[in-house]
Protein backbone atom coordinates (compact mmCIF):
# COMPACT_ATOMS: atom_id res chain seq x y z
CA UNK A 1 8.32 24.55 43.09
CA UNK A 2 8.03 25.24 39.66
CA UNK A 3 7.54 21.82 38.66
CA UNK A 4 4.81 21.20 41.15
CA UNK A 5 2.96 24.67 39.50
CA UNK A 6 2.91 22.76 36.45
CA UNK A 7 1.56 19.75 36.95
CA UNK A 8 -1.47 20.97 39.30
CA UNK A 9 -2.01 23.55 36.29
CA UNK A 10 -1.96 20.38 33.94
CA UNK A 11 -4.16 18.65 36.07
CA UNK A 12 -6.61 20.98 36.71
CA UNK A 13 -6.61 21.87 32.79
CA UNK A 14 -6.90 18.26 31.89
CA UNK A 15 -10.45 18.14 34.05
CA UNK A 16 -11.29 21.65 33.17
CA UNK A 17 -11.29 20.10 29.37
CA UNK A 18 -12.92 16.79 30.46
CA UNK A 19 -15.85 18.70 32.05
CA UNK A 20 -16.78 20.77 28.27
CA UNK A 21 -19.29 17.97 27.04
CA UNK A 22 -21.03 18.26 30.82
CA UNK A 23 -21.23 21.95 30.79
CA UNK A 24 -22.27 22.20 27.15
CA UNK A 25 -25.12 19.13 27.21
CA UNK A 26 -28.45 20.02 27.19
CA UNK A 27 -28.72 18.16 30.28
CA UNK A 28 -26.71 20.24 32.65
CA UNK A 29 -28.27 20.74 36.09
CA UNK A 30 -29.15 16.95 36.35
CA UNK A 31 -25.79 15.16 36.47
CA UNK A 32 -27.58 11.59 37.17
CA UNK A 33 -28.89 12.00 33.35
CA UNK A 34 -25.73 12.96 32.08
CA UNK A 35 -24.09 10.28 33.53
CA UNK A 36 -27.07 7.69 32.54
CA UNK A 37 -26.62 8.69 28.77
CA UNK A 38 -24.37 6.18 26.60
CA UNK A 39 -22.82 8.35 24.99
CA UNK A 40 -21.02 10.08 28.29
CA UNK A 41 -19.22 7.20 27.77
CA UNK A 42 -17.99 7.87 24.30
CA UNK A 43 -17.17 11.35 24.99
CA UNK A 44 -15.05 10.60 28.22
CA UNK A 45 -12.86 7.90 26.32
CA UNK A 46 -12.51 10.72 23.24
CA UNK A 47 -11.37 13.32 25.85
CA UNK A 48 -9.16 10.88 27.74
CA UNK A 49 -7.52 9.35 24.33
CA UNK A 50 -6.68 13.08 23.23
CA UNK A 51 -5.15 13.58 26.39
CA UNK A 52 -3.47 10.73 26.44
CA UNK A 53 -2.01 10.91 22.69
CA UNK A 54 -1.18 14.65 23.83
CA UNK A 55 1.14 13.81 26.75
CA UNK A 56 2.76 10.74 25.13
CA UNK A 57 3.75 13.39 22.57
CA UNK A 58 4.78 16.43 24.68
CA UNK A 59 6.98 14.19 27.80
CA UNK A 60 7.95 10.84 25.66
CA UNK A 61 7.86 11.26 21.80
CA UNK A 62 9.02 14.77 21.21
CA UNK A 63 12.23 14.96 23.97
CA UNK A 64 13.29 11.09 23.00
CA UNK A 65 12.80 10.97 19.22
CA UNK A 66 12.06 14.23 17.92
CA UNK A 67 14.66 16.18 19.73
CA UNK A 68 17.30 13.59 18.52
CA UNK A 69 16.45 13.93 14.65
CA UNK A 70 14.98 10.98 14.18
CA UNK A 71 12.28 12.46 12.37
CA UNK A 72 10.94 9.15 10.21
CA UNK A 73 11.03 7.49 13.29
CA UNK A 74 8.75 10.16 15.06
CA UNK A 75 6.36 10.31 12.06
CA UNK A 76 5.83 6.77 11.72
CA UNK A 77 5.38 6.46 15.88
CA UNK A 78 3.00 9.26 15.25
CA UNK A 79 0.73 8.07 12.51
CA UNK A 80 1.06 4.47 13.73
CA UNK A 81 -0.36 6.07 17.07
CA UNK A 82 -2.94 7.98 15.70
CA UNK A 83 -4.48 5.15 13.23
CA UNK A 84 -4.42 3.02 16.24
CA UNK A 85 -6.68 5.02 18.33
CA UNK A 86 -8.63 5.92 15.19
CA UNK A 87 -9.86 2.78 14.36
CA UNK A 88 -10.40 1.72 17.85
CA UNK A 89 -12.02 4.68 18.39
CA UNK A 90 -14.52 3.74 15.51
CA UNK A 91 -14.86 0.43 17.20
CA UNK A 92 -16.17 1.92 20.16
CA UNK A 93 -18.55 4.32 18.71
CA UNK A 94 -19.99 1.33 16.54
CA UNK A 95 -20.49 -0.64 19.86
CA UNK A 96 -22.29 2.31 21.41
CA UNK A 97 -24.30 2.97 18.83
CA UNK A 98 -27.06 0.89 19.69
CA UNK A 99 -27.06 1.65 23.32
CA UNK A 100 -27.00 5.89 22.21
CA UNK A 101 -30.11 4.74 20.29
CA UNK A 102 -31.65 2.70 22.77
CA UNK A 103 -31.21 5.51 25.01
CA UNK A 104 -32.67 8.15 22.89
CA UNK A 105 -35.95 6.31 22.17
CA UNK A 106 -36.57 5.54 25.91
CA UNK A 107 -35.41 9.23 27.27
CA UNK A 108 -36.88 11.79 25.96
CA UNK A 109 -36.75 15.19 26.97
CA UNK A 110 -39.35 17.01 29.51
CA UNK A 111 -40.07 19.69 26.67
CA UNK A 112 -40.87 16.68 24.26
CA UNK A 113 -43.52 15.43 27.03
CA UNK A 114 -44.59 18.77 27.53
CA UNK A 115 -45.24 19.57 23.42
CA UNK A 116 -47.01 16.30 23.35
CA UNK A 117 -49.80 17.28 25.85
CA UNK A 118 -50.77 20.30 23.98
């Protein structure tokens, strides 16, 4: 039973923290514009990849390689795993980039339309 506790807690933690950039965007109420926004995109695959990096650590890395004192071994897994998602982190945000930009000169916000008039 215990076991079961734990991973409904971890799951509904995991979407608890995948829901921060929705709650905190200045676009909250209207989920269609969230979700139309490029850079949902970007934040989603940042939340997901520190997830993921998280529980490869916690279940694999730190009870196979840590625990048995291979400590080079789990620093070089951990660096090699980091600079991995790093770079093709970067990779994505440099791809998105143009759409984010796109995006921001086509959607402007009501208050911008609204300041205009006057």
């Amino acid at each position: 039973m215990k076991s079961h506790t734990t991973v409904v807690l971890h799951v509904l933690g995991s979407i608890l923290f995948m829901l921060i950039p929705f709650i905190v965007s200045d676009s909250f109420p209207d989920i269609q514009r969230f979700i139309d926004n490029p850079l949902t995109g970007i934040e989603v695959f940042f939340q997901a990849k520190m997830l993921g990096v998280f529980y490869l650590n916690y279940f694999w890395l730190i009870p196979h390689v840590f625990n048995k004192k291979h400590y080079w071994i789990y620093f070089v897994i951990l660096i090699t795993i980091l600079t991995v998602t790093t770079v093709f982190s970067f990779s994505v945000i440099r791809e998105q980039d143009v759409h984010a930009r796109h995006y921001r000169m086509n959607h402007r916000r009501q208050s911008d339309f609204l300041s205009d008039k006057t």
